[in-house]
C-alpha atoms as a PDB file:
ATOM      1  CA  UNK A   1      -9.992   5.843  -5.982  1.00  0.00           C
ATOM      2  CA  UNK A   2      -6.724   5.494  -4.155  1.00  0.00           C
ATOM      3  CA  UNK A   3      -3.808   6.847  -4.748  1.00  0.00           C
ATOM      4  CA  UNK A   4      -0.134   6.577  -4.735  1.00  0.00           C
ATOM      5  CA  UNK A   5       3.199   7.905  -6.349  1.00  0.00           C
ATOM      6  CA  UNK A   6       5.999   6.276  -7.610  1.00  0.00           C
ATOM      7  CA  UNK A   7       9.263   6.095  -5.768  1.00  0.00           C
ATOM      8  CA  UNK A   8      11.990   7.265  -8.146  1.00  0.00           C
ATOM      9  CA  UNK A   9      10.005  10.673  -8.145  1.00  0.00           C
ATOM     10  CA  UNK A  10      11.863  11.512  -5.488  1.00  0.00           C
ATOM     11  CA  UNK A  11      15.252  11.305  -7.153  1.00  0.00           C
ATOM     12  CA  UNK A  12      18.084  11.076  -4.739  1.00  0.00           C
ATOM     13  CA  UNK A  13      16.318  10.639  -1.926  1.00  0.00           C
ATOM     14  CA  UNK A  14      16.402   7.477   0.544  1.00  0.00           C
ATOM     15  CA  UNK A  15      13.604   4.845   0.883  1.00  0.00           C
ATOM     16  CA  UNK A  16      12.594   6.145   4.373  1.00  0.00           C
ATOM     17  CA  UNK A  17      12.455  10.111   3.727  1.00  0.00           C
ATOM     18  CA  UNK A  18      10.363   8.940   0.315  1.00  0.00           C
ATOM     19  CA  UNK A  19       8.226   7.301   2.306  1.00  0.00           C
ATOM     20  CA  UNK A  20       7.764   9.992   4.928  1.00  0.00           C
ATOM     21  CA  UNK A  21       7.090  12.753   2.675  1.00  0.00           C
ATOM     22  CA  UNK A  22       4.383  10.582   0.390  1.00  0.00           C
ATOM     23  CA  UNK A  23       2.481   9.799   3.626  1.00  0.00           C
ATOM     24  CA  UNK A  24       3.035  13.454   4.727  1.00  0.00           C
ATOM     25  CA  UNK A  25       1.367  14.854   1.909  1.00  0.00           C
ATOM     26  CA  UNK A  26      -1.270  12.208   1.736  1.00  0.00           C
ATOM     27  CA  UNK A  27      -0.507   9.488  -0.825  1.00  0.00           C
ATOM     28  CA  UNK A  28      -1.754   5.780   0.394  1.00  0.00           C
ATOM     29  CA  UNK A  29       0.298   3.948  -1.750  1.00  0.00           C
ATOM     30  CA  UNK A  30       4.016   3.680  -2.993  1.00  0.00           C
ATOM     31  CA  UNK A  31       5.012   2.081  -6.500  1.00  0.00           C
ATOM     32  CA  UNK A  32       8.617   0.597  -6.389  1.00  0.00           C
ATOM     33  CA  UNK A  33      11.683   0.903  -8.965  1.00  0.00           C
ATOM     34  CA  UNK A  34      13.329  -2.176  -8.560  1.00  0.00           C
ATOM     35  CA  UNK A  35      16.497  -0.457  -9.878  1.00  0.00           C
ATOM     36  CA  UNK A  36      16.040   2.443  -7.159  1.00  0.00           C
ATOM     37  CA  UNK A  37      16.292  -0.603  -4.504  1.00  0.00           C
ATOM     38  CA  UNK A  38      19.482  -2.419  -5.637  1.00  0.00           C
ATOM     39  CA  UNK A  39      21.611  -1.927  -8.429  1.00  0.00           C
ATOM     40  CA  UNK A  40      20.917  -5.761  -9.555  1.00  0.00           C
ATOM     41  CA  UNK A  41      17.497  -6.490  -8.073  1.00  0.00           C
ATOM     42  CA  UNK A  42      18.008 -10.052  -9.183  1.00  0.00           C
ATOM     43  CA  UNK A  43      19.985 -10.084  -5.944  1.00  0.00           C
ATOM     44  CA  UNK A  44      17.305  -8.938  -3.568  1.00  0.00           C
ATOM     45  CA  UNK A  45      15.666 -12.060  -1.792  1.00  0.00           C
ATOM     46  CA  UNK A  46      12.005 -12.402  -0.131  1.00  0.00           C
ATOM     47  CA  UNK A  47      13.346 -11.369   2.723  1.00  0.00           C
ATOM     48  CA  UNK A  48      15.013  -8.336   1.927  1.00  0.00           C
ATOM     49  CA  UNK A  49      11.612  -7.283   0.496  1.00  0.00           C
ATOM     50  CA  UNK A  50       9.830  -8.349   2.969  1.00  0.00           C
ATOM     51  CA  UNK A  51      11.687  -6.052   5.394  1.00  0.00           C
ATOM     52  CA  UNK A  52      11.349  -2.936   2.372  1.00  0.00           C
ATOM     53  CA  UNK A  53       7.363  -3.783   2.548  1.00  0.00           C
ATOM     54  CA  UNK A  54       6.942  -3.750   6.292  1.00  0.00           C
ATOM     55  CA  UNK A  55       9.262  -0.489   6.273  1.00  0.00           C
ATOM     56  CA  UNK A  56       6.571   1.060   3.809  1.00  0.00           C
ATOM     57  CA  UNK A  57       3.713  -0.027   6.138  1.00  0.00           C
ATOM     58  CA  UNK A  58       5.394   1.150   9.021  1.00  0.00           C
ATOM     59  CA  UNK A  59       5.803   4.750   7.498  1.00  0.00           C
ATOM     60  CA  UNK A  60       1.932   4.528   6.750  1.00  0.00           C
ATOM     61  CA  UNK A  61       2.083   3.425   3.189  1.00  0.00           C
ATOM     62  CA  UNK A  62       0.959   0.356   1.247  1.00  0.00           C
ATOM     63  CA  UNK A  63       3.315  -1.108  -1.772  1.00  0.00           C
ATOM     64  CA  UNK A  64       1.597  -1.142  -4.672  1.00  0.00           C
ATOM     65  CA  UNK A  65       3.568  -2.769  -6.887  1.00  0.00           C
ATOM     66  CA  UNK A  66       6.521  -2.785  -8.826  1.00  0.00           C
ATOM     67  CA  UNK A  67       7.395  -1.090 -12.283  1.00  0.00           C
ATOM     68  CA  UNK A  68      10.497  -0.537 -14.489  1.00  0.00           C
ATOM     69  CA  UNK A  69      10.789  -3.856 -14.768  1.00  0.00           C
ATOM     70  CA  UNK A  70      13.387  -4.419 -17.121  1.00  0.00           C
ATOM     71  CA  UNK A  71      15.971  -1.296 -16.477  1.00  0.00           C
ATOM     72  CA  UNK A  72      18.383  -3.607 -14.256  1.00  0.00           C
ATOM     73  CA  UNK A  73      20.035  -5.853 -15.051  1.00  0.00           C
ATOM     74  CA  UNK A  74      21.082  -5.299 -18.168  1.00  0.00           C
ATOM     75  CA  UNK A  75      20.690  -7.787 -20.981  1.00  0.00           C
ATOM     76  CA  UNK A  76      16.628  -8.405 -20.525  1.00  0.00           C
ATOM     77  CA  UNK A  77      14.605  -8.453 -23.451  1.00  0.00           C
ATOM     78  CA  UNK A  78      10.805  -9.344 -24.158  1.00  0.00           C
ATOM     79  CA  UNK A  79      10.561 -10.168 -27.935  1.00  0.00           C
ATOM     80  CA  UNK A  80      14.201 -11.220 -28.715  1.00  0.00           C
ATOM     81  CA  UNK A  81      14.806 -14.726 -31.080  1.00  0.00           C
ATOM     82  CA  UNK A  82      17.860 -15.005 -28.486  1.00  0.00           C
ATOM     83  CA  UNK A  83      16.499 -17.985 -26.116  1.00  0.00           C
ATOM     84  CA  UNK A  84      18.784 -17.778 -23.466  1.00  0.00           C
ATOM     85  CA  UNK A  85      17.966 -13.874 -22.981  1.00  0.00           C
ATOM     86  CA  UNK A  86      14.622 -14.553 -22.780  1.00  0.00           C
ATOM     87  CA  UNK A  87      14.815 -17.147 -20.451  1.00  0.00           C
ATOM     88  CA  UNK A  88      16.718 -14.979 -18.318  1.00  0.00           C
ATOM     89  CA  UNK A  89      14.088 -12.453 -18.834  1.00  0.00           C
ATOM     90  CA  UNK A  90      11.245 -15.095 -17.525  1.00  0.00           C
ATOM     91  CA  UNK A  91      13.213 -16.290 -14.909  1.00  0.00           C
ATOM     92  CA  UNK A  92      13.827 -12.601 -13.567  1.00  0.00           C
ATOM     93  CA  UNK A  93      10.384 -11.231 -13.962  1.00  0.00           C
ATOM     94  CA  UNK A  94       8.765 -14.612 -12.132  1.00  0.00           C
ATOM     95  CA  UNK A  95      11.544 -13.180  -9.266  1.00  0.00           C
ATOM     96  CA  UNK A  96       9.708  -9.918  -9.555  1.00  0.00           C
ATOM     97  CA  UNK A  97       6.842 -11.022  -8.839  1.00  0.00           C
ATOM     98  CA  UNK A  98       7.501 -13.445  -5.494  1.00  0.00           C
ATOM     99  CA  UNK A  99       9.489 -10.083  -4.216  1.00  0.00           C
ATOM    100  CA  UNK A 100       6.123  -8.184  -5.018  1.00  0.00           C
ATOM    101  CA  UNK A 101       4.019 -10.332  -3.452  1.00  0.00           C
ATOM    102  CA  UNK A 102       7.058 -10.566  -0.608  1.00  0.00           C
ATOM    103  CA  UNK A 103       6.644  -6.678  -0.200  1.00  0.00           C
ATOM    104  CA  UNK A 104       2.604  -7.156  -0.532  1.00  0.00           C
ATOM    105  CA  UNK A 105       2.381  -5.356  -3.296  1.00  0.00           C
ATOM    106  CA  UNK A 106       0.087  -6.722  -6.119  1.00  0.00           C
ATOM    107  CA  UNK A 107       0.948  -5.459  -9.345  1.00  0.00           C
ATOM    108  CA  UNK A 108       4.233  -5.972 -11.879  1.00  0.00           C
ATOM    109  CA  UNK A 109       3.146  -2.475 -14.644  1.00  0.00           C
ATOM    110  CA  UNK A 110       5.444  -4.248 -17.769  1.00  0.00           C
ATOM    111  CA  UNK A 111       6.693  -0.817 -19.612  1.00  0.00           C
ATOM    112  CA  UNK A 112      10.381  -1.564 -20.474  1.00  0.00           C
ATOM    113  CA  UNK A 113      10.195  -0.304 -23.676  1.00  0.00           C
ATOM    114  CA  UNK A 114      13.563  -0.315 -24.840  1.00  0.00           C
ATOM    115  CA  UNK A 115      13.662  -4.156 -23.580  1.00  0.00           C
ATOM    116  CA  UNK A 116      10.606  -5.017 -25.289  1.00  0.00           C
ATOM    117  CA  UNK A 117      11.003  -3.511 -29.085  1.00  0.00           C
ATOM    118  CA  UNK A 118      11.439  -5.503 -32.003  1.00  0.00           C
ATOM    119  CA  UNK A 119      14.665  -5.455 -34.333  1.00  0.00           C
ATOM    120  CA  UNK A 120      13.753  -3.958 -38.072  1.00  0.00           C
ATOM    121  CA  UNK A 121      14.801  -7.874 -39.051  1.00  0.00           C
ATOM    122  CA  UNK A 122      12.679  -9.535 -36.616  1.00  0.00           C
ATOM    123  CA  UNK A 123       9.792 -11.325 -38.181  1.00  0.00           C
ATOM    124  CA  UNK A 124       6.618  -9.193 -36.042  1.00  0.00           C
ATOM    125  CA  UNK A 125       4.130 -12.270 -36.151  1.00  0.00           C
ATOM    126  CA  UNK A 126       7.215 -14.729 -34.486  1.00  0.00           C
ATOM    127  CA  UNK A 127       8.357 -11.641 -31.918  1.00  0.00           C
ATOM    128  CA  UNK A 128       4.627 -11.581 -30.428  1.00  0.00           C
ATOM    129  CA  UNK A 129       4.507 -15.251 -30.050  1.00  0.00           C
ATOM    130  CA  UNK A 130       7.671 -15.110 -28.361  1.00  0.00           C
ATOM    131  CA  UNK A 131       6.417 -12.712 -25.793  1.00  0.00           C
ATOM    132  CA  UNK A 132       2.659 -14.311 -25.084  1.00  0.00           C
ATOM    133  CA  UNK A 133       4.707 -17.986 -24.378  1.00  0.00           C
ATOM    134  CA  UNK A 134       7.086 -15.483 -21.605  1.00  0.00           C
ATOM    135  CA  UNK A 135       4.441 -13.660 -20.361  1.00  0.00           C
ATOM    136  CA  UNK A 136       2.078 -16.035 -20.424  1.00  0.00           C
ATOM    137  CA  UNK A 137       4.501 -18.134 -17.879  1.00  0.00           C
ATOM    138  CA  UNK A 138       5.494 -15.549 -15.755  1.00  0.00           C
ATOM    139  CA  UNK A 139       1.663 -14.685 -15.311  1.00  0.00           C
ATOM    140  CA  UNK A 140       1.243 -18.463 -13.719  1.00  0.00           C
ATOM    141  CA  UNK A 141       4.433 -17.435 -11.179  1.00  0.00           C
ATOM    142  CA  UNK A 142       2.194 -14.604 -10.718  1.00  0.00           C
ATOM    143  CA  UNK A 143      -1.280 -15.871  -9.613  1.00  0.00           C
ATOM    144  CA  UNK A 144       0.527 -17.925  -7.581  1.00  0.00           C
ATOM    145  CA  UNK A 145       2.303 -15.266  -5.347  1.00  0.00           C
ATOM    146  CA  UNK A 146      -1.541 -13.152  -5.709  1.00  0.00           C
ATOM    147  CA  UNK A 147       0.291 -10.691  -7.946  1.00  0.00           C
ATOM    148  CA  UNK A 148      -0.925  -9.400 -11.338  1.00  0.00           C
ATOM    149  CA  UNK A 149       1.340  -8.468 -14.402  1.00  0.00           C
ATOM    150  CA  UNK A 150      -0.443  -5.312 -15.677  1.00  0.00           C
ATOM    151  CA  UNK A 151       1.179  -4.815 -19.418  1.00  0.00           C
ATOM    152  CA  UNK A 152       1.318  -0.934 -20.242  1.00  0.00           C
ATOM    153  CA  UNK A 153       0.872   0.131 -23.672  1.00  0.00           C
ATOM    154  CA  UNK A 154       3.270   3.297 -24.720  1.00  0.00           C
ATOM    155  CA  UNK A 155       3.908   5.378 -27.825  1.00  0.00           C
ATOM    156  CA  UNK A 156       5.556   4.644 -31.048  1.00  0.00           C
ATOM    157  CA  UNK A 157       7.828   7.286 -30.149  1.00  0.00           C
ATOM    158  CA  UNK A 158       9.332   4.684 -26.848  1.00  0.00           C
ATOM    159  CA  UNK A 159       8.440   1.656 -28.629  1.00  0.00           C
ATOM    160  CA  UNK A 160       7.534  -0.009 -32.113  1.00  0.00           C
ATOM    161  CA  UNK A 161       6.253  -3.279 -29.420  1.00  0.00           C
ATOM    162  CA  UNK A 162       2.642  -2.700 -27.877  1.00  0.00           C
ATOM    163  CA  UNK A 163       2.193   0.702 -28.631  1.00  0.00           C
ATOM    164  CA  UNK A 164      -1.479   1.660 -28.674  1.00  0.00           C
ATOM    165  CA  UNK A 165      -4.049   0.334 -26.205  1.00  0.00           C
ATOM    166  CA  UNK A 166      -5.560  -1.710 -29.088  1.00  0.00           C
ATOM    167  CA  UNK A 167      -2.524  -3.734 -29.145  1.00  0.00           C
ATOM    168  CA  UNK A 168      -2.162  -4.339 -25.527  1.00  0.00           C
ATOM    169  CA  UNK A 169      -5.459  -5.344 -24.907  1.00  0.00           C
ATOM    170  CA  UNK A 170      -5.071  -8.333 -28.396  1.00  0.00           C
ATOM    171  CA  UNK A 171      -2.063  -9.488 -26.477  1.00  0.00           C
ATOM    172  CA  UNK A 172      -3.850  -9.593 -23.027  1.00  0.00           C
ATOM    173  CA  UNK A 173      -6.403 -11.408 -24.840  1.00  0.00           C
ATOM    174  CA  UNK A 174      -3.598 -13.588 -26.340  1.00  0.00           C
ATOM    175  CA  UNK A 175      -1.476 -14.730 -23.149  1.00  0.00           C
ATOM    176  CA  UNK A 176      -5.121 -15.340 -22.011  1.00  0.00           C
ATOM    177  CA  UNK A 177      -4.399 -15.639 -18.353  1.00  0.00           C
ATOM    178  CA  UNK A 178      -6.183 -14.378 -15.272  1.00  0.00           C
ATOM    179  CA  UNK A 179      -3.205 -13.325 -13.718  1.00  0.00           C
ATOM    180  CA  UNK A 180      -2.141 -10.749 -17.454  1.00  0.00           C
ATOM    181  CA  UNK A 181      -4.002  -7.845 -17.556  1.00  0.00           C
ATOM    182  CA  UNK A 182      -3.619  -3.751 -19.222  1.00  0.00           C
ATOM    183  CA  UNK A 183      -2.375  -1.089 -17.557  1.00  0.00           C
ATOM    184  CA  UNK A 184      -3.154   2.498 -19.213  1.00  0.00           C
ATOM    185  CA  UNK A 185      -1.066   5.865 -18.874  1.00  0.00           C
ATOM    186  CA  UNK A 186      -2.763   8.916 -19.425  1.00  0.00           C
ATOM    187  CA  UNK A 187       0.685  10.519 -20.983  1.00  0.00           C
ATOM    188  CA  UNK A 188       0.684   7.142 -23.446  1.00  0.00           C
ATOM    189  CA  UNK A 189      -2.873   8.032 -23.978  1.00  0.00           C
ATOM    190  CA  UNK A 190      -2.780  11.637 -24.742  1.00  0.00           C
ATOM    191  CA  UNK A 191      -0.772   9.738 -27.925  1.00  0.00           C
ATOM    192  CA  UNK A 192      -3.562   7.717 -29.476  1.00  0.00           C
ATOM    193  CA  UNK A 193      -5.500   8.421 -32.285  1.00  0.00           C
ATOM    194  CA  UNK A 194      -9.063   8.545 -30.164  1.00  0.00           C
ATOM    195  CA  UNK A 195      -9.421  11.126 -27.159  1.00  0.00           C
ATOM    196  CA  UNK A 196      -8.477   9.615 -23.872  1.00  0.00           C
ATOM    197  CA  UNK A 197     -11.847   8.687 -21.985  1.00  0.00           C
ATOM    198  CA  UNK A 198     -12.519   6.720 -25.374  1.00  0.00           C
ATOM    199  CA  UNK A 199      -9.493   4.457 -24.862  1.00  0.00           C
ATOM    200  CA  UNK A 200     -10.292   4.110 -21.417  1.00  0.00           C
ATOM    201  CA  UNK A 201     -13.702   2.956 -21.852  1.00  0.00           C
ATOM    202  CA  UNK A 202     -12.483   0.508 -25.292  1.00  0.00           C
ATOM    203  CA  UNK A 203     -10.038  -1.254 -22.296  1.00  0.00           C
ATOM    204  CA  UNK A 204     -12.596  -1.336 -19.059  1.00  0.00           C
ATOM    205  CA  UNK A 205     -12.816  -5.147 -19.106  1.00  0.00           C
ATOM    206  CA  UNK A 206      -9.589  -5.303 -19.314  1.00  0.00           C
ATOM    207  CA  UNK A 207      -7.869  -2.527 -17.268  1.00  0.00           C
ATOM    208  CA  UNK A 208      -6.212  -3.456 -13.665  1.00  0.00           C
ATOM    209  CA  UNK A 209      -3.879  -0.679 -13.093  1.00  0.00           C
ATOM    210  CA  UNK A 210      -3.468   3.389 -14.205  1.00  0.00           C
ATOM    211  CA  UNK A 211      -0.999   5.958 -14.368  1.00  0.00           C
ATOM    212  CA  UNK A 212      -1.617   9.323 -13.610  1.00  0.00           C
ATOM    213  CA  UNK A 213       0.805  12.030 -15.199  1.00  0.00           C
ATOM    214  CA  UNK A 214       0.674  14.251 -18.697  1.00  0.00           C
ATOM    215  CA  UNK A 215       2.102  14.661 -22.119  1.00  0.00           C
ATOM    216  CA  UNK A 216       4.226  17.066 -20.966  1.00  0.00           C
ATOM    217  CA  UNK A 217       6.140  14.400 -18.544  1.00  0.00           C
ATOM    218  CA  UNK A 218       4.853  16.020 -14.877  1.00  0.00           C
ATOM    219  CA  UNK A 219       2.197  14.868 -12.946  1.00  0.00           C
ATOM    220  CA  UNK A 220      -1.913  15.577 -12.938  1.00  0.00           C
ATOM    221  CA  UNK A 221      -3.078  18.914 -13.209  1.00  0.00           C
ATOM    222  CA  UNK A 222       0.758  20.281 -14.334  1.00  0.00           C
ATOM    223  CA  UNK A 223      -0.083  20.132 -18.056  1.00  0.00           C
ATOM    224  CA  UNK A 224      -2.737  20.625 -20.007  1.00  0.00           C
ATOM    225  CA  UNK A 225      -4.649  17.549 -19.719  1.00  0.00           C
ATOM    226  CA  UNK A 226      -8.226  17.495 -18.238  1.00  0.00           C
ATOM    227  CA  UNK A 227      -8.589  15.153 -15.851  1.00  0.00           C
ATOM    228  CA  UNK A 228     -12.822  15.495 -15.861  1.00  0.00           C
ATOM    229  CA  UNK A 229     -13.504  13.171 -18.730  1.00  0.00           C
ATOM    230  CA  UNK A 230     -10.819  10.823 -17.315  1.00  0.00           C
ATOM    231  CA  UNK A 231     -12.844  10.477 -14.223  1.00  0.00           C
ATOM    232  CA  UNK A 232     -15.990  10.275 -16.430  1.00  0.00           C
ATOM    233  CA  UNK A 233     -14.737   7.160 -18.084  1.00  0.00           C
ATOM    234  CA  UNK A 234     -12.987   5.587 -15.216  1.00  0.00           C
ATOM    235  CA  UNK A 235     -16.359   5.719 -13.216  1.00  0.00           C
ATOM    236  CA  UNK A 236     -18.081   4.001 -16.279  1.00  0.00           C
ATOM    237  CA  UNK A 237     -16.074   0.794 -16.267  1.00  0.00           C
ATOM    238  CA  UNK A 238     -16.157   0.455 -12.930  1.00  0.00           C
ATOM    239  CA  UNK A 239     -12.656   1.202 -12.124  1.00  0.00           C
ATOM    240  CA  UNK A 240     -11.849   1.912  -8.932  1.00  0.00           C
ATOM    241  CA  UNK A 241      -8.019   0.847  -7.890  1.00  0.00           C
ATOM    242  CA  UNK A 242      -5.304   2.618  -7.750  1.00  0.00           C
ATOM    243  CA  UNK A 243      -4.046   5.359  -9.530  1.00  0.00           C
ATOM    244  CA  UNK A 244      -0.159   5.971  -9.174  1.00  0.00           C
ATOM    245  CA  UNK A 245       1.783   9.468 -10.213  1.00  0.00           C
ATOM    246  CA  UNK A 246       4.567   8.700 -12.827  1.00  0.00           C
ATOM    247  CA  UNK A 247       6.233  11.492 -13.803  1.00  0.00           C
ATOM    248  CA  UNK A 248       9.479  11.543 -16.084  1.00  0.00           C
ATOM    249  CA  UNK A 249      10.369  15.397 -15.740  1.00  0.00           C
ATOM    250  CA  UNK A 250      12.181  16.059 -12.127  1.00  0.00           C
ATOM    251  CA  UNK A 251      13.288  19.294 -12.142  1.00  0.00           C
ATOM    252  CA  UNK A 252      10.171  20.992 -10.157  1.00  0.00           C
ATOM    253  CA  UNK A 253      11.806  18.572  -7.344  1.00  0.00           C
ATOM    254  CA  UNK A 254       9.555  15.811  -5.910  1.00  0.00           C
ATOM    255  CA  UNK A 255       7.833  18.130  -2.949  1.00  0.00           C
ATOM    256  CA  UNK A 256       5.921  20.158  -5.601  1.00  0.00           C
ATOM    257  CA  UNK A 257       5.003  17.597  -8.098  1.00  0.00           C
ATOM    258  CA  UNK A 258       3.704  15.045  -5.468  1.00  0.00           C
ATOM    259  CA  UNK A 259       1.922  18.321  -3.633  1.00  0.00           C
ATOM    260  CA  UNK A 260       0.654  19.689  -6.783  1.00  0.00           C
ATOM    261  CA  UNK A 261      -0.380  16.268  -8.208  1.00  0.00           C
ATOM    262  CA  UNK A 262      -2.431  14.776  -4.924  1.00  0.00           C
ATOM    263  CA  UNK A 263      -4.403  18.119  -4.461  1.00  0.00           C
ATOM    264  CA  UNK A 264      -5.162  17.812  -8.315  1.00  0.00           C
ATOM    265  CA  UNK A 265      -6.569  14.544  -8.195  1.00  0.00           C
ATOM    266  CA  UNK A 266      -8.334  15.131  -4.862  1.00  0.00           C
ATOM    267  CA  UNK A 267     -10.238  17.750  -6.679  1.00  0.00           C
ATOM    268  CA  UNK A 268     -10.829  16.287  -9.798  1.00  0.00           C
ATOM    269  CA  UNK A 269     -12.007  12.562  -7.990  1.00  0.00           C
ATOM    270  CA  UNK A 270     -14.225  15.092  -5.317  1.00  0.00           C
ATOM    271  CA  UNK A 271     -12.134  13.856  -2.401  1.00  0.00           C
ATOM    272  CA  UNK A 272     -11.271  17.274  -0.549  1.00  0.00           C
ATOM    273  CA  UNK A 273      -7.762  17.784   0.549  1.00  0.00           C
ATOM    274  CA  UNK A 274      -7.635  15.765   3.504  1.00  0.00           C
END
């Protein structure tokens, strides 16, 4: 297991003191904001993030990926009848993913929620089909820059689109392209009907990606969920990539929770404290 944190964790900080401290404490990897990197990432060329991904190596980092897909610019939506917004949405996302693969990161983690849920008017069957046709393309933009779009089921209480691993892993099945695949959260799991380490072993075929954090919004080992049976399950399917610290609760400031949540994982995956 590998691991890495996401950047916006360390809220206020630059790119190159983010990067310092995550290698400092021992993190591998570094999962990108787009919004943290420009205010309109649809700006940012290849080679701007080429020179951001060579910066991360340089510090001793790799880039994982990129997640928050949707927060900037505004206007994007998943599932909307609109078809100019969703083209806009495609032809964003496919941008995404050549910056991704421009960084040498492999992974796009679709959350988004607010820019994915369906109106109470919008027919539910149409709204799906609408997203498996835009995913479905931006997956082909994404085998072909080596990248992966990983889409991350979260609760009813973010989202009434994709909302229980069940349903992510029908519309993985539906877009039905090597290059779509499920990402799981542990505090979108801690939501679902079944314990945890069930969901995760219901999804092994189709899991590429995992998020690391807890119901109560900090990271590993800072709430009350038990990371053992999590390990259990992830060992079972065979999952071994990364796992990246999302947390949506700042105020212990980012020192502690990436301290706190590295030396938690390192002793619940048996890999000391380097």
């Amino acid at each position: 297991m590998r691991f890495a944190i996401c950047n916006e964790t360390y809220q206020g900080w630059t790119l190159d003191k983010t990067i310092e401290h995550a290698a400092s404490v021992g993190f591998e990897g570094l999962e990108l904001a787009p919004f943290t990197l420009a205010d309109d990432p649809s700006t940012l060329t290849e080679q701007d993030a080429a020179a951001i991904g060579e910066r991360v190596r340089a510090g001793g980092l790799e880039v994982t990926g990129l997640h928050w897909l949707l927060l900037a610019p505004e206007g994007l939506h998943l599932t909307t009848p609109d078809g100019a917004v969703r083209e806009r949405t495609v032809l964003f996302v496919q941008h995404l993913a050549r910056l991704c693969a421009a960084m040498g990161g492999e992974v796009l983690v679709w959350g988004s929620p607010a820019q994915r849920s369906l109106d109470d008017d919008w027919d539910r069957d149409e709204a799906t089909a609408r997203a498996v046709e835009a995913v479905r393309s931006i997956s082909e933009v994404a085998r072909e820059s080596g990248v992966t779009v990983a889409m991350e089921p979260l609760p009813p209480s973010y989202t009434n689109f994709l909302s229980s691993a069940a349903e992510g892993r029908t519309f993985v099945d539906a877009v039905d392209h090597p290059a779509c695949r499920l990402h799981l959260d542990v505090n979108a799991m801690s939501h679902e009907q079944i314990p945890i380490d069930e969901v995760i072993r219901a999804s092994g075929e189709h899991l590429h990606y995992f998020h690391a954090n807890d119901p109560c919004l900090l990271g590993p080992g800072m709430g009350d969920v038990d990371y053992g049976p999590i390990r259990s399950a992830l060992s079972e399917v065979g999952y071994d990539g990364w796992m990246s610290v999302e947390v949506f609760d700042y105020e212990p400031g980012p020192e502690r929770i990436a301290r706190e949540s590295l030396d938690y994982l390192r002793g619940v995956f048996g890999m000391g404290n380097g």
